[in-house]
Protein backbone atom coordinates (compact mmCIF):
# COMPACT_ATOMS: atom_id res chain seq x y z
CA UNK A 1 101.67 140.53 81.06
CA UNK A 2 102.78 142.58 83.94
CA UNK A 3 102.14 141.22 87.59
CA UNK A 4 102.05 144.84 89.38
CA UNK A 5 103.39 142.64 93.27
CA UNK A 6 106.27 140.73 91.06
CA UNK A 7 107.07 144.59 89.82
CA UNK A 8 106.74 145.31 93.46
CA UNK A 9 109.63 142.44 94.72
CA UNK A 10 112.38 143.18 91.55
CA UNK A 11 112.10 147.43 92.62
CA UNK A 12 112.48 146.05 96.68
CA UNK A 13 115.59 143.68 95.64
CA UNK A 14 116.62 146.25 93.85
CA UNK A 15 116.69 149.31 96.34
CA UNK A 16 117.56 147.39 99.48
CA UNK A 17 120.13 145.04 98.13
CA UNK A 18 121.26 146.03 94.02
CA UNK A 19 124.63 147.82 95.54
CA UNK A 20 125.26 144.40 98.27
CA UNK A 21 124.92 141.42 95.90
CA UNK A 22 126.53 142.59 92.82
CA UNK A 23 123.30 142.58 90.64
CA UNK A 24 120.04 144.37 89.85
CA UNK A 25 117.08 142.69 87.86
CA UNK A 26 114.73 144.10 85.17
CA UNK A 27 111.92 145.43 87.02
CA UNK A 28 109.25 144.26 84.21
CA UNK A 29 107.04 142.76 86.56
CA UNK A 30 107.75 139.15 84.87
CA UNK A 31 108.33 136.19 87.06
CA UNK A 32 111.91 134.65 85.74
CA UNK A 33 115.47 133.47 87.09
CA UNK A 34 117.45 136.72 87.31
CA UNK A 35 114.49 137.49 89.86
CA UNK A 36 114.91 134.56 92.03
CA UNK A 37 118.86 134.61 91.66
CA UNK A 38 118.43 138.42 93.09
CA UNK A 39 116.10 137.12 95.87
CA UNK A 40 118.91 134.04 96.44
CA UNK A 41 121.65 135.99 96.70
CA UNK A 42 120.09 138.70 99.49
CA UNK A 43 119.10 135.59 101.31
CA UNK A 44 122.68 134.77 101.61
CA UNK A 45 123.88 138.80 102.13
CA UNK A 46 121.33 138.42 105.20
CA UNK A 47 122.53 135.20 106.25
CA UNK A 48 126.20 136.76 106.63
CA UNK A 49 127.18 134.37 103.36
CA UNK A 50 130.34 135.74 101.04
CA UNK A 51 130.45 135.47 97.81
CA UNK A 52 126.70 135.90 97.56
CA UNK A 53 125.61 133.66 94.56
CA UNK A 54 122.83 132.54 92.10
CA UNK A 55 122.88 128.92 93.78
CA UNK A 56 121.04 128.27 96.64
CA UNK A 57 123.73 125.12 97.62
CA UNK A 58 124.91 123.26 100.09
CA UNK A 59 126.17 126.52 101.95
CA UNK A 60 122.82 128.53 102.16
CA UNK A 61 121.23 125.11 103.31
CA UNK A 62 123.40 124.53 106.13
CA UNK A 63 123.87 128.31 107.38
CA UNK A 64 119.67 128.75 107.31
CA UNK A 65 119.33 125.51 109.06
CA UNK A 66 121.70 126.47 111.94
CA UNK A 67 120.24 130.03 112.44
CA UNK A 68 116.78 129.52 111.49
CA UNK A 69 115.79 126.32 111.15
CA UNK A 70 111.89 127.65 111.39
CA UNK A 71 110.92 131.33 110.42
CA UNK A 72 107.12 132.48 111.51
CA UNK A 73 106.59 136.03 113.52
CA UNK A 74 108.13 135.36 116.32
CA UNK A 75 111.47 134.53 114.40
CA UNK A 76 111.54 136.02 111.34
CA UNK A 77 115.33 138.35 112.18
CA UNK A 78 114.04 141.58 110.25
CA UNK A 79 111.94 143.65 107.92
CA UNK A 80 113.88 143.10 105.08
CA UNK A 81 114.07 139.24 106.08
CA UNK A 82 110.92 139.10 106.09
CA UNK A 83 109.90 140.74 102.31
CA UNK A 84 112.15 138.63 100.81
CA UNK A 85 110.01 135.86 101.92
CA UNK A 86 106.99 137.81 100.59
CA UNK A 87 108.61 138.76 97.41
CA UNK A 88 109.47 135.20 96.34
CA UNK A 89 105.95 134.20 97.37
CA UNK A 90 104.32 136.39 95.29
CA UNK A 91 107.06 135.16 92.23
CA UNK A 92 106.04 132.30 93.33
CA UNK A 93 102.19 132.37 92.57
CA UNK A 94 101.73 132.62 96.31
CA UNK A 95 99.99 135.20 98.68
CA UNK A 96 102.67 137.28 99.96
CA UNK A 97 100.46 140.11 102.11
CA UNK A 98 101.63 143.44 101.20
CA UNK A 99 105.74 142.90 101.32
CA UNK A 100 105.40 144.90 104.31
CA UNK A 101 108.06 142.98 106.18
CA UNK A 102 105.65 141.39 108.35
CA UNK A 103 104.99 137.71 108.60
CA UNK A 104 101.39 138.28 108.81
CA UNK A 105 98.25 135.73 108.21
CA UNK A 106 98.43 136.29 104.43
CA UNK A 107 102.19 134.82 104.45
CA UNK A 108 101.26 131.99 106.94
CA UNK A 109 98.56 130.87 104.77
CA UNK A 110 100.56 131.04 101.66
CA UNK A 111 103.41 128.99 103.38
CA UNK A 112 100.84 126.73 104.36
CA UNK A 113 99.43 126.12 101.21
CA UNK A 114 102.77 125.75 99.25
CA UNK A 115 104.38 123.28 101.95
CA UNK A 116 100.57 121.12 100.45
CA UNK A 117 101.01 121.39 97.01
CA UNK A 118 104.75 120.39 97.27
CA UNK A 119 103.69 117.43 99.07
CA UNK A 120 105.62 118.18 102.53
CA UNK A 121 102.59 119.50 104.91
CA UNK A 122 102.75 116.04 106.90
CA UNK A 123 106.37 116.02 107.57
CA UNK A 124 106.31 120.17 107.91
CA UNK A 125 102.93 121.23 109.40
CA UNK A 126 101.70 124.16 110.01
CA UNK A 127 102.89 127.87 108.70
CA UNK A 128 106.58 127.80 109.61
CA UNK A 129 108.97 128.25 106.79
CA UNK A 130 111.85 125.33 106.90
CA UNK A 131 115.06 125.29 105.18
CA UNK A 132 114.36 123.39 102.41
CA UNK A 133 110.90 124.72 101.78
CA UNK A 134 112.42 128.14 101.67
CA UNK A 135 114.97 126.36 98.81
CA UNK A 136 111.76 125.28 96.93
CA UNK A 137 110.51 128.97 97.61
CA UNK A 138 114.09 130.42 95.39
CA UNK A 139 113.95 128.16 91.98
CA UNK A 140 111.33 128.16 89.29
CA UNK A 141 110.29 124.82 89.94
CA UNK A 142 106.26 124.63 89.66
CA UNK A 143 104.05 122.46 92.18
CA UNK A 144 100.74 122.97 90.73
CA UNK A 145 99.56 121.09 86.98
CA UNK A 146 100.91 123.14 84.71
CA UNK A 147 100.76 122.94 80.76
CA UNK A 148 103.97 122.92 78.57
CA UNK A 149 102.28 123.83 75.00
CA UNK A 150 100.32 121.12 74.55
CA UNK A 151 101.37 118.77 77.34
CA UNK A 152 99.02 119.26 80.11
CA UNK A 153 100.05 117.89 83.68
CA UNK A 154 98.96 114.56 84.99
CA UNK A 155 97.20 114.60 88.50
CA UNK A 156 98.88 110.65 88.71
CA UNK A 157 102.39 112.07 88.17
CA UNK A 158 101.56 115.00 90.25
CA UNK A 159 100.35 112.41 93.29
CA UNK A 160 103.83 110.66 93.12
CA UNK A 161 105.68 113.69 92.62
CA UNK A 162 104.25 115.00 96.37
CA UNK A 163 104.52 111.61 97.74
CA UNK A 164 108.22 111.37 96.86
CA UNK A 165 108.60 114.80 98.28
CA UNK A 166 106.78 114.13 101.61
CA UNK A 167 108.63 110.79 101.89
CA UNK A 168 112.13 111.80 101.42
CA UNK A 169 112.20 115.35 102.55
CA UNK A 170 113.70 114.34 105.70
CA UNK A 171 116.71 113.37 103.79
CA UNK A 172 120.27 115.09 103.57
CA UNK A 173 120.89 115.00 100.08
CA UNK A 174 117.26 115.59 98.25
CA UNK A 175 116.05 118.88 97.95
CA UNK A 176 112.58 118.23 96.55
CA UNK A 177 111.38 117.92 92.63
CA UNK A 178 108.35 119.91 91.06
CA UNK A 179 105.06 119.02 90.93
CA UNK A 180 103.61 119.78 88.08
CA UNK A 181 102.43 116.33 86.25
CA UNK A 182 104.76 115.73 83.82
CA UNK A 183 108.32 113.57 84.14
CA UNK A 184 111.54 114.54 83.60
CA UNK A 185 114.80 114.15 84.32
CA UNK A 186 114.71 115.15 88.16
CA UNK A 187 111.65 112.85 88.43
CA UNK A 188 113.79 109.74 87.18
CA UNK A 189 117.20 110.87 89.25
CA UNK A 190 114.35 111.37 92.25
CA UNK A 191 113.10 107.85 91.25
CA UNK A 192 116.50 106.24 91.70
CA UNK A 193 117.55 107.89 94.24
CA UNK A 194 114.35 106.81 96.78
CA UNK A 195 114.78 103.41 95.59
CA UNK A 196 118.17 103.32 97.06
CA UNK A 197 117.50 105.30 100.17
CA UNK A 198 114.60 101.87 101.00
CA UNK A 199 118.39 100.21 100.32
CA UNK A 200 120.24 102.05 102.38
CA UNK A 201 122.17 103.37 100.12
CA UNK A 202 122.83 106.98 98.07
CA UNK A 203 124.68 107.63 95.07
CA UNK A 204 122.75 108.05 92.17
CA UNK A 205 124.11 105.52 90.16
CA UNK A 206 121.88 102.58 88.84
CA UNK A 207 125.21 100.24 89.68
CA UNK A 208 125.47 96.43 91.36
CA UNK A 209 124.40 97.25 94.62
CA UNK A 210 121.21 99.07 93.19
CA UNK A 211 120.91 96.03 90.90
CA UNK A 212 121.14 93.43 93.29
CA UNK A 213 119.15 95.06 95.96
CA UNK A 214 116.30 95.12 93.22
CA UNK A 215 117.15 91.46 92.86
CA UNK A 216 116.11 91.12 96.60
CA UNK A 217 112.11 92.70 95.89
CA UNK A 218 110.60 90.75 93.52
CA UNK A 219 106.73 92.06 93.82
CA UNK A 220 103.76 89.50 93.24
CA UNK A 221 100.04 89.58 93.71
CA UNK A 222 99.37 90.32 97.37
CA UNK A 223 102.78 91.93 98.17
CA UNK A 224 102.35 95.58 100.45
CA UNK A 225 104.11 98.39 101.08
CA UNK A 226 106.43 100.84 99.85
CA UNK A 227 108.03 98.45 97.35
CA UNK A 228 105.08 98.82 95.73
CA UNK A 229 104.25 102.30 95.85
CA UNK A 230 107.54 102.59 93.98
CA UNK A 231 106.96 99.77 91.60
CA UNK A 232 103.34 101.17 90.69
CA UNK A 233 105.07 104.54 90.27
CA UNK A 234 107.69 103.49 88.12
CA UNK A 235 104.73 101.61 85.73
CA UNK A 236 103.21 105.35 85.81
CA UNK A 237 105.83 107.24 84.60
CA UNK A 238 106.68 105.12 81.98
CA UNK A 239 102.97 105.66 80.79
CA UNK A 240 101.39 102.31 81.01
CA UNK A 241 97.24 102.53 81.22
CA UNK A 242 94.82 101.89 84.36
CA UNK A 243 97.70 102.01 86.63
CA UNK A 244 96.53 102.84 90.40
CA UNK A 245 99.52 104.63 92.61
CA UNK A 246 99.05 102.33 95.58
CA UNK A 247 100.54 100.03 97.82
CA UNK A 248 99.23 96.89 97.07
CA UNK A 249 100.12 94.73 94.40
CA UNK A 250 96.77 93.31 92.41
CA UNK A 251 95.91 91.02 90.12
CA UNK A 252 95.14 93.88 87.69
CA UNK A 253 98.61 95.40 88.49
CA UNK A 254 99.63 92.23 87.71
CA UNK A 255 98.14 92.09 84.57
CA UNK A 256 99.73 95.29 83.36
CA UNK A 257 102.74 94.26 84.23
CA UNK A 258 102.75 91.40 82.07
CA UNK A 259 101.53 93.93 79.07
CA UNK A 260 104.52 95.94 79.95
CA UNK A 261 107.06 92.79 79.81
CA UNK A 262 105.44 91.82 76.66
CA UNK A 263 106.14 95.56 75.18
CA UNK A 264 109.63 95.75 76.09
CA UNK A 265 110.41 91.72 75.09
CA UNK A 266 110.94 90.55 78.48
CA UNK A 267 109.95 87.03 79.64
CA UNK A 268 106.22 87.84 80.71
CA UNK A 269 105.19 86.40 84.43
CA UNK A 270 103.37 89.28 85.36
CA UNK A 271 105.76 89.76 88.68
CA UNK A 272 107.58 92.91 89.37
CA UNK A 273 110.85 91.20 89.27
CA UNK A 274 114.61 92.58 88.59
CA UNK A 275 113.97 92.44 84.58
CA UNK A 276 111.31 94.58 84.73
CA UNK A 277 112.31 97.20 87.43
CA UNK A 278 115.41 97.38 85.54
CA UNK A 279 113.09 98.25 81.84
CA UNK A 280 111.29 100.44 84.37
CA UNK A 281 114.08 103.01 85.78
CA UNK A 282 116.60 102.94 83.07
CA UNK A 283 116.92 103.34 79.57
CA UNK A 284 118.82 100.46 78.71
CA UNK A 285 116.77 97.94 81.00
CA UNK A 286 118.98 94.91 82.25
CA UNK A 287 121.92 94.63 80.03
CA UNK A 288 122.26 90.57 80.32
CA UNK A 289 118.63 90.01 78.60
CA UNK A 290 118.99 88.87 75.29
CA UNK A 291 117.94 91.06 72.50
CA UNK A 292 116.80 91.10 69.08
CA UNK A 293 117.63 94.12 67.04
CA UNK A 294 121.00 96.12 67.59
CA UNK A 295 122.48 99.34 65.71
CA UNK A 296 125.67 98.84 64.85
CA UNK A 297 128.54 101.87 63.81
CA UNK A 298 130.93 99.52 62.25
CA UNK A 299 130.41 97.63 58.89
CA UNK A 300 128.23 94.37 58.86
CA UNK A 301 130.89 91.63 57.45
CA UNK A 302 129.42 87.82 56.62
CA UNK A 303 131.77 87.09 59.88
CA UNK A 304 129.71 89.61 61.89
CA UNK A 305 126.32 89.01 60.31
CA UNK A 306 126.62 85.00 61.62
CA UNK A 307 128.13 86.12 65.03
CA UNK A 308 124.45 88.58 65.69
CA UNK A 309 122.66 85.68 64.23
CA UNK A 310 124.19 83.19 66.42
CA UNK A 311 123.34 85.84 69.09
CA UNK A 312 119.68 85.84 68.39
CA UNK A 313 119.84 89.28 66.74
CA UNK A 314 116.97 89.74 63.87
CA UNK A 315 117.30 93.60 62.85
CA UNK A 316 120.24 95.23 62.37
CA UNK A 317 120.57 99.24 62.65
CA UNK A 318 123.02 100.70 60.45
CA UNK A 319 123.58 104.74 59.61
CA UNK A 320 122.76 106.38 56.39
CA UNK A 321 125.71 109.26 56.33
CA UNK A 322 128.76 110.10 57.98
CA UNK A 323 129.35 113.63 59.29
CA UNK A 324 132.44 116.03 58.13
CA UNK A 325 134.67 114.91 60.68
CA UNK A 326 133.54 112.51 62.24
CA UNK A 327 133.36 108.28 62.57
CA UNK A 328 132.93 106.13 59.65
CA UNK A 329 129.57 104.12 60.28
CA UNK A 330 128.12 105.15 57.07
CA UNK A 331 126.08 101.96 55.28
CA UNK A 332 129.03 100.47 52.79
CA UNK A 333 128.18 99.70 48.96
CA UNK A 334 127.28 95.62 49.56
CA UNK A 335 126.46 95.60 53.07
CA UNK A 336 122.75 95.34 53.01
CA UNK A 337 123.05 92.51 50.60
CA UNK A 338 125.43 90.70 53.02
CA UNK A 339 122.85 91.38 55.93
CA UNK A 340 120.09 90.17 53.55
CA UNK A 341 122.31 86.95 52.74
CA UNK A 342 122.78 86.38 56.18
CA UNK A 343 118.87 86.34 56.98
CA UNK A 344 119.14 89.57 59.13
CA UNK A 345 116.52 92.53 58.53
CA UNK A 346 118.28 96.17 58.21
CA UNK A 347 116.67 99.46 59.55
CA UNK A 348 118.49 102.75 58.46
CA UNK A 349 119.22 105.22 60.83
CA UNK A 350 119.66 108.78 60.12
CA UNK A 351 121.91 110.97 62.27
CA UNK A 352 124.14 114.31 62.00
CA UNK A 353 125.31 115.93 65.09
CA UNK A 354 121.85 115.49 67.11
CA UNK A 355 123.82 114.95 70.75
CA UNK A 356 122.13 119.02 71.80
CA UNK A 357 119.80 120.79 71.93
CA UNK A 358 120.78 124.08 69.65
CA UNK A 359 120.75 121.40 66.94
CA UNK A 360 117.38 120.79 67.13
CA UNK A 361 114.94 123.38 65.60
CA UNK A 362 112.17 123.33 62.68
CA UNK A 363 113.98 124.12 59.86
CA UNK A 364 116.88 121.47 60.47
CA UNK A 365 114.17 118.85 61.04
CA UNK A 366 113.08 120.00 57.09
CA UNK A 367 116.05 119.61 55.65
CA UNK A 368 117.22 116.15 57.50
CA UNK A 369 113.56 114.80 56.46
CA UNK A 370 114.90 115.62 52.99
CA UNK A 371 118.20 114.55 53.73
CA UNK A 372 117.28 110.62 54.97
CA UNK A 373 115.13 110.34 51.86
CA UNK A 374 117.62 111.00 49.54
CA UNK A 375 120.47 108.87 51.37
CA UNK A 376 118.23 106.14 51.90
CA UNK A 377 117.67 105.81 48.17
CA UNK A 378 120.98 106.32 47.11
CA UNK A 379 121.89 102.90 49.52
CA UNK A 380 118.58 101.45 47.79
CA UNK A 381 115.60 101.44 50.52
CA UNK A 382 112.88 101.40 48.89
CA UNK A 383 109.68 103.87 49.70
CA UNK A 384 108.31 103.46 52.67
CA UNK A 385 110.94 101.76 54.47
CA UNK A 386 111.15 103.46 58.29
CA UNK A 387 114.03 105.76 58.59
CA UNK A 388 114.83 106.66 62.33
CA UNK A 389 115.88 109.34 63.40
CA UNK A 390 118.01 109.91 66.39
CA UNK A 391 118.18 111.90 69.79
CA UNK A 392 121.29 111.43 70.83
CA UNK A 393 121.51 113.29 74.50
CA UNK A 394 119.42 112.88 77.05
CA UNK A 395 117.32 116.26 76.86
CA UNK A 396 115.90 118.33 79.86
CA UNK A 397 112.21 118.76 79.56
CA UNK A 398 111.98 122.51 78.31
CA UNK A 399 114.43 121.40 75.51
CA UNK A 400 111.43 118.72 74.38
CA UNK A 401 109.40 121.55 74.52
CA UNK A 402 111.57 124.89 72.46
CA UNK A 403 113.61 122.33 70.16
CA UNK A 404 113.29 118.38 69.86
CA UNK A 405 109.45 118.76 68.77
CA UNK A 406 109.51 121.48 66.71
CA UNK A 407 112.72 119.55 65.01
CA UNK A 408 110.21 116.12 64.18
CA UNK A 409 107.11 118.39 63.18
CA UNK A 410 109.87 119.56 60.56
CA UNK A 411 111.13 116.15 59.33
CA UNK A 412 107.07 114.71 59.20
CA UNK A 413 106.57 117.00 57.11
CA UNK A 414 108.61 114.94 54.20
CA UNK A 415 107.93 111.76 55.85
CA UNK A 416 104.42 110.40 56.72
CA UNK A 417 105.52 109.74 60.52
CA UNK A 418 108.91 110.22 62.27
CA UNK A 419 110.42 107.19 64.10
CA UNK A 420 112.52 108.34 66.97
CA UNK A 421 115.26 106.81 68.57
CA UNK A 422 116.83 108.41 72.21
CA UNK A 423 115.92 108.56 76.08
CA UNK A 424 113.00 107.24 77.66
CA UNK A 425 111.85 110.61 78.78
CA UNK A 426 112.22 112.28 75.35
CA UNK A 427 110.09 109.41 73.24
CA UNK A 428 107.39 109.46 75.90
CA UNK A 429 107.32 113.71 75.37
CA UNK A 430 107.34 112.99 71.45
CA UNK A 431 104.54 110.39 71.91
CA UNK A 432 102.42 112.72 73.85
CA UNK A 433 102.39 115.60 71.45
CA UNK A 434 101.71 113.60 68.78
CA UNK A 435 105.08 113.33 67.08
CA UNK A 436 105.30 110.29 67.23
CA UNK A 437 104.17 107.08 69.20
CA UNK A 438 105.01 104.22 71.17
CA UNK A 439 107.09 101.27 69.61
CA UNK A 440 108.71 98.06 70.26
CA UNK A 441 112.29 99.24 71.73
CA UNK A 442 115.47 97.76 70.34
CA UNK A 443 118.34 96.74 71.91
CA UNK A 444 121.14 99.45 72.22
CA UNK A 445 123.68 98.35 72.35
CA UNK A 446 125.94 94.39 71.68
CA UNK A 447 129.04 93.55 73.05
CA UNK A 448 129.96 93.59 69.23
CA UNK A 449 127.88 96.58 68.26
CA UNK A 450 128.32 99.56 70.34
CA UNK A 451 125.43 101.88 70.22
CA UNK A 452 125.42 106.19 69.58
CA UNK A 453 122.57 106.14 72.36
CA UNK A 454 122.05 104.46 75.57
CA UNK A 455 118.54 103.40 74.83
CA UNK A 456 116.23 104.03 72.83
CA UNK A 457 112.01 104.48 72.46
CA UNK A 458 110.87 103.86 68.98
CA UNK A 459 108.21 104.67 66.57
CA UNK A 460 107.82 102.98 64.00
CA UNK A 461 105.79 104.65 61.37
CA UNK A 462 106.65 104.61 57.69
CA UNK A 463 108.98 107.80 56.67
CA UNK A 464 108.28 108.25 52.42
CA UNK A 465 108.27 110.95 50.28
CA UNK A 466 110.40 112.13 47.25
CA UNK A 467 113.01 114.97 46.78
CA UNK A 468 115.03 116.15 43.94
CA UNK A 469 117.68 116.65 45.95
CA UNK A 470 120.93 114.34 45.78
CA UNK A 471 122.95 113.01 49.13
CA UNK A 472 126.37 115.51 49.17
């Protein structure tokens, strides 16, 4: 549906700036990214910026700050200036005034009320536009609950999402994450990232110095502070129940956590210590733990069976197919009874080029349902054996949405349930609509079986069904 002030912002950024920044958008009175590129890039024609651009970067960042490092009334340069402020407001979901080109109450409350809901206010009070509030202001990111089909927002998420904004707003290199209740990939890097900032440290990467600074903040009952904001918002996002966003670490926090060590197969103590942080921000949890199930992409020999068993591996992954083209780690005719002989457990894996997102749709899900069935009896599962299926990329939240579960409603509809294997982020999105649920997670990878995915979240629900069909 048509939103007759959006219609009004595309025809302004289209008459006063379609022949200076090398673009026009359709004026169809739709919120959407061509609009806010438009908006962007006559941002950056008024700031004096060439090439104009779609990004608002590094660049547009450091030229606003240095000429206008607050806009209000008395500041705001021009007109024009000015209703391109209102215009994204209004794309925004904001009160905008009339896009007269004056920065009027209207605008002052709206600026107000968006520097709350992205969490900011107490750092940027008042009605002045800043920098990096004006960034949020340009991108579609939403800081309200909002619903992605059938995912509504969480108010908890939401709450960490504006306290990680307030918090770290002051610093160079973050630029602010949405709030709208639900995790995702920015979330997690935003995660990471304030962890090492309370370090000292910036550069994304969940390395040594990350790990053994997280070595030095072992939580227990009765620690404070902003350790423990983090810690209870790391146990959040990775879904675990009755979890208050606080910081103070109690004895029912305490009890959680030793659910949560439990569930992942790390030595329970009920202490937020380096093992569990670790399970907590990344995928793959601390790679020195020892582990009991593995997927492997090379051939299980007697040799290599008694090396994982000597290991204190139990379950061994192996694939049902190879791909036209690609590696050889298809399930070899005597294997399983070798695994079997060895007293190792086998789960078959199904998996075809699933590393992006255009692979993933309904009808593919379909036929792979179809597809694992048939393999798995031709290697001589029997029915109801649980085929998994994998996710092999780490997908951005709106591909969850348009591709990964539309692809498992497919496949459950040959098998009874879908077990998944892939990112943290994608299994908890699967588990939440219903596609699947929480499992006990494996161990990715061994230093003798290297894993297709860096982690994985598993459901383990029986996959059955029958098919006429034969494997190619």
């Amino acid at each position: 549906m048509a939103d007759e002030l959006v219609l009004r912002a595309q025809r302004f950024v289209n008459q006063a700036y379609g022949d200076k920044i090398g673009m026009t958008v359709e004026e169809n009175g739709r919120t959407g990214w061509s609009t806010m590129y438009s908006l962007t890039r006559a941002l950056q024609w008024e700031l004096g910026i060439s090439p104009v651009a779609d990004s608002f970067g590094p660049t547009t960042l450091r030229v606003l700050t240095q000429k206008f490092p607050r806009l209000n009334s008395a500041t705001v340069p021009s007109a024009n200036f000015c209703r391109i402020i209102q215009s994204a407001m209004y794309c925004k979901g904001y009160d905008g005034g009339d896009i007269d080109g004056v920065y009027n109450e209207n605008v002052q409350a709206g600026i107000t009320k968006l520097k709350q809901d992205m969490g900011v206010d107490g750092v940027h009070p008042g009605s002045d536009l800043t920098p990096k509030v004006f960034k949020g202001l340009l991108n579609m990111d939403p800081y309200v609950l909002v619903s992605y089909g059938d995912r509504p927002g969480d108010e908890d998420i939401r709450s960490i999402q504006r306290w990680l904004n307030g918090r770290y707003t002051h610093r160079q290199d973050f630029f602010g994450i949405p709030c709208d209740g639900h995790h995702s990939r920015d979330v997690a890097k935003s995660m990471l990232f304030a962890i090492q900032y309370e370090l000292g440290m910036a550069n994304g990467s969940f390395g040594p110095a990350t790990q053994a600074g997280l070595r030095q903040h072992t939580l227990r009952v009765g620690s404070t502070g902003v350790w423990v904001n983090l810690f209870t918002a790391a146990m959040i996002l990775n879904q675990r129940p009755h979890i208050a966003f606080g910081g103070t670490f109690t004895s029912d926090l305490s009890s959680a956590v030793f659910e949560f060590q439990d569930f992942v197969r790390i030595s329970p103590n009920g202490d937020g210590d380096y093992p569990t942080w670790a399970s907590l921000l990344i995928s793959y949890g601390d790679q020195s733990r020892s582990g009991a199930a593995c997927d492997c992409i090379t051939t299980i020999t007697p040799a290599r069976a008694q090396s994982l068993l000597s290991a204190g591996y139990v379950y061994v992954g192996r694939y049902l197919c190879n791909v036209p083209n690609g590696r050889d780690k298809m399930i070899k005719p005597g294997e399983l009874q070798t695994i079997a002989a060895n007293g190792l457990n086998c789960f078959p894996i199904y998996q075809t080029f699933s590393d992006g997102a255009a692979y993933f749709k309904y009808s593919q899900g379909t036929r792979d349902g179809l597809d694992a069935i048939d393999w798995a009896k031709y290697h001589g599962f029997k029915d109801g054996t649980r085929i998994y299926f994998a996710v092999d990329y780490d997908a951005f939240d709106h591909e969850v949405t348009s591709n990964i579960l539309p692809h498992f409603r497919g496949s459950s509809g040959r098998c009874r349930r879908t077990p998944a294997t892939g990112s943290a982020s994608t299994g908890r999105a699967m588990c939440a609509a219903g596609c699947a649920r929480p499992g006990t997670p494996t161990r990715a990878s061994s230093p003798t079986c290297p894993a297709g995915s860096p982690g994985t979240w598993v459901s383990p629900c029986r996959g059955t069904g029958r098919s006429t069909r034969s494997p190619p």
